[in-house]
Protein backbone atom coordinates (compact mmCIF):
# COMPACT_ATOMS: atom_id res chain seq x y z
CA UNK A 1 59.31 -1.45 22.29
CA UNK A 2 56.68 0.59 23.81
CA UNK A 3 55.23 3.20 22.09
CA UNK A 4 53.24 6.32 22.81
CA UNK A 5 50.93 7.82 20.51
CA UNK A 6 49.73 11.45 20.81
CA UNK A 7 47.70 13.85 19.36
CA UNK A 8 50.20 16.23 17.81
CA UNK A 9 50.13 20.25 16.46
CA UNK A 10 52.57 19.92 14.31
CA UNK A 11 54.48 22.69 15.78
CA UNK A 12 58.17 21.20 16.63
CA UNK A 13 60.78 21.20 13.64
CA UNK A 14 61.12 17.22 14.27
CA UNK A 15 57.65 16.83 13.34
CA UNK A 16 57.92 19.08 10.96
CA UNK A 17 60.87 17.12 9.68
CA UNK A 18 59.04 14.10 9.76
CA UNK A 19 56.48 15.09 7.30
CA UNK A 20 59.00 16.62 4.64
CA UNK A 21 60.50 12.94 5.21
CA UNK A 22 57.16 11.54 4.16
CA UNK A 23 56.28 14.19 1.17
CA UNK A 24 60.23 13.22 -0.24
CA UNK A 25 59.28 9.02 0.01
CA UNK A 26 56.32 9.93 -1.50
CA UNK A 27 57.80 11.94 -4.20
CA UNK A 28 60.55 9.79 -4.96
CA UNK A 29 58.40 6.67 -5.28
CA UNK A 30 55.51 8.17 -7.42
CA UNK A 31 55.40 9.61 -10.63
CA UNK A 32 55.01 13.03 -11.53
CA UNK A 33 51.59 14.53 -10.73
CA UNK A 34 50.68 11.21 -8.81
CA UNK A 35 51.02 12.34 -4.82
CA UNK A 36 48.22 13.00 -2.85
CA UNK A 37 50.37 13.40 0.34
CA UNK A 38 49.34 16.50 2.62
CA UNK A 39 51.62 19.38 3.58
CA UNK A 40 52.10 20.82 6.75
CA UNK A 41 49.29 23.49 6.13
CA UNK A 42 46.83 21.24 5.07
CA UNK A 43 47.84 18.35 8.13
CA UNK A 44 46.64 21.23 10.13
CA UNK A 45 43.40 21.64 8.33
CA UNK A 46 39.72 21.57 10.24
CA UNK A 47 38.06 17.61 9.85
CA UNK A 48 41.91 16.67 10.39
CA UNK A 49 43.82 14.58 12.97
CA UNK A 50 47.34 13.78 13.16
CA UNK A 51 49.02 11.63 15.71
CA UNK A 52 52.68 11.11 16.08
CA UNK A 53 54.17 8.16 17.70
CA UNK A 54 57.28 8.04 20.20
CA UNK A 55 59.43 5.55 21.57
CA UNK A 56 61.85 6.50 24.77
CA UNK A 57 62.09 10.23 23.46
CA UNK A 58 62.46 9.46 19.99
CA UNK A 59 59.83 10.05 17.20
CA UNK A 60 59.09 7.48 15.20
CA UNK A 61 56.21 7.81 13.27
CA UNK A 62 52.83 10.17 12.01
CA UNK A 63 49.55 9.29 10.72
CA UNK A 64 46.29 10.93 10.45
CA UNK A 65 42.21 10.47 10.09
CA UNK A 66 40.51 12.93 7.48
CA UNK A 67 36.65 13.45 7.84
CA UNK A 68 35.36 13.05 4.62
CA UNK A 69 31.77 12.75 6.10
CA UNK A 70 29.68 12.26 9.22
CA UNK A 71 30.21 8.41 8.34
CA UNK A 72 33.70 8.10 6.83
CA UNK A 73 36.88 8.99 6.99
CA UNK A 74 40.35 8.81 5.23
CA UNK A 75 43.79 7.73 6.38
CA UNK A 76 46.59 9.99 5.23
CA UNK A 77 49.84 10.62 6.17
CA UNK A 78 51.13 6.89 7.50
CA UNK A 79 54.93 7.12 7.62
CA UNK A 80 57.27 4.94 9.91
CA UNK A 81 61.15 5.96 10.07
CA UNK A 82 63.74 3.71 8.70
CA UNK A 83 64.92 2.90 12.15
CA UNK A 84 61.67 1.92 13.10
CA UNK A 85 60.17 -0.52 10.88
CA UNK A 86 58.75 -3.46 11.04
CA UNK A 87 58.57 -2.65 15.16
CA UNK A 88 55.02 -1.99 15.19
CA UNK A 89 54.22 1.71 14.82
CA UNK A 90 52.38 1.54 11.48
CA UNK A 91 50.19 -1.23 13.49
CA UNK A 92 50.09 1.22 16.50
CA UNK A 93 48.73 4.47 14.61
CA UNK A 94 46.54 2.34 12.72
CA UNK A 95 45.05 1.05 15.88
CA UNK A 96 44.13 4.42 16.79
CA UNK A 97 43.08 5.79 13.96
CA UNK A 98 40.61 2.87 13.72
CA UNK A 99 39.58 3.32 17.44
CA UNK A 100 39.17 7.54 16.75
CA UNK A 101 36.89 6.57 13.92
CA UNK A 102 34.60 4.02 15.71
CA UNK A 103 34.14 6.93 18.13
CA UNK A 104 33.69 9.31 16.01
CA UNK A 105 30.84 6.86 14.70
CA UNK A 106 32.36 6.43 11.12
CA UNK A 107 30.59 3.17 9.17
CA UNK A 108 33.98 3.25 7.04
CA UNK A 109 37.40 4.18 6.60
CA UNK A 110 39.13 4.45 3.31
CA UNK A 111 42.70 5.33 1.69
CA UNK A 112 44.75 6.39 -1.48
CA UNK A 113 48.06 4.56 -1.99
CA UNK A 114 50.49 4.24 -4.65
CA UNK A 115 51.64 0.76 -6.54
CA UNK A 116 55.18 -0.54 -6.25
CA UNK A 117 57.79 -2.27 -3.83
CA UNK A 118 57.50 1.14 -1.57
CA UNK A 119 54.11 0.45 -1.06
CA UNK A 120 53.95 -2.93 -0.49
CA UNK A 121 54.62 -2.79 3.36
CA UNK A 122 51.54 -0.48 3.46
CA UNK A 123 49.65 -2.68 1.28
CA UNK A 124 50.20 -5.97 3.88
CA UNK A 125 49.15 -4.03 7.19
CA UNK A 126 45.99 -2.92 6.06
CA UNK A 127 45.08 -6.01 3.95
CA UNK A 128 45.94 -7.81 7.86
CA UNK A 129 43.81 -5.30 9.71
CA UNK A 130 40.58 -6.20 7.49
CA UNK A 131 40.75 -3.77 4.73
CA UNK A 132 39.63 -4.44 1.25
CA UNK A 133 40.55 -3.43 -2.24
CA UNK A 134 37.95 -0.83 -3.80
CA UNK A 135 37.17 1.87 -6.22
CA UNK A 136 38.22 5.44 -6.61
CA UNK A 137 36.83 7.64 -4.04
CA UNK A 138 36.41 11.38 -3.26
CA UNK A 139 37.87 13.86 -6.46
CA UNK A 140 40.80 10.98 -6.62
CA UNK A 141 41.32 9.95 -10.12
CA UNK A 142 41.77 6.12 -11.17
CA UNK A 143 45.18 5.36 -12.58
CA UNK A 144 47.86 2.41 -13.15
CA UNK A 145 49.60 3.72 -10.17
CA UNK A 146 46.79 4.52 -7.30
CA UNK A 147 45.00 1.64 -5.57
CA UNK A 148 42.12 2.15 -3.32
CA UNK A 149 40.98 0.65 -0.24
CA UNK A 150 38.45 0.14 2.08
CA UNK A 151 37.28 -1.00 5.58
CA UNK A 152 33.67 -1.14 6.82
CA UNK A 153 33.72 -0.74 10.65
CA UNK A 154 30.67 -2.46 12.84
């Protein structure tokens, strides 16, 4: 399958779609008062890229780098459709939102996810592409359901 990634607005109701898609997993698979997922408003914020990705016409993922710093960043907003899994688009946004951050001259990247079977998938790609477990970061509190992780880019 090949994919195309681009830089997106956020403007079309598919996208827009997309994203209520990923706020609903997220909802559904954490506990109350336990999603850090960003709205549409917020995907839109300054500091904040999101990418979509796109196979023959047909959207098929998001995901997006946060500047927390001049030196780090944070992944948000990783969601693959159902039809799509396991096809490579969670590797393919990953890949360039790793690439965006070397450029942008980031020493490290870092992300929030939940605990669980939903999250396991997650879990596996970025413990393949050289991420490590780590501490809270950021105004993110510790609990039994958030994990933290981190990857130190040269």
């Amino acid at each position: 399958m090949s994919l195309e990634i681009r830089h997106d607005d956020l403007s079309s109701t598919e996208v827009q779609a997309l994203v209520a898609e990923h706020l609903a997993g997220m909802h559904g698979n954490s506990p109350p008062g336990h999603v850090h997922a960003l709205a549409i408003d917020s995907l839109r914020a300054p500091g904040l890229t999101f990418w979509t990705a796109w196979a023959e016409g047909a959207l098929c993922g998001c995901g997006a780098l946060k500047e927390l710093d001049a030196r780090s960043g944070e992944i948000k907003s990783m969601r693959t459709r159902a039809a799509f899994l396991r096809r490579g688009v969670g590797q393919a946004l990953l890949d360039r939102i790793v690439a965006t951050a070397r450029e942008r001259g980031y020493a490290r990247l870092l992300l929030e996810t939940g605990t669980g079977p939903a999250f396991e998938p997650a879990h596996a790609l970025y413990l393949r592409n050289g991420f490590a477990w780590c501490g809270p970061f950021g105004d993110y509190p510790a609990t039994d359901f958030n994990v933290f992780m981190v990857r130190e880019l040269d």
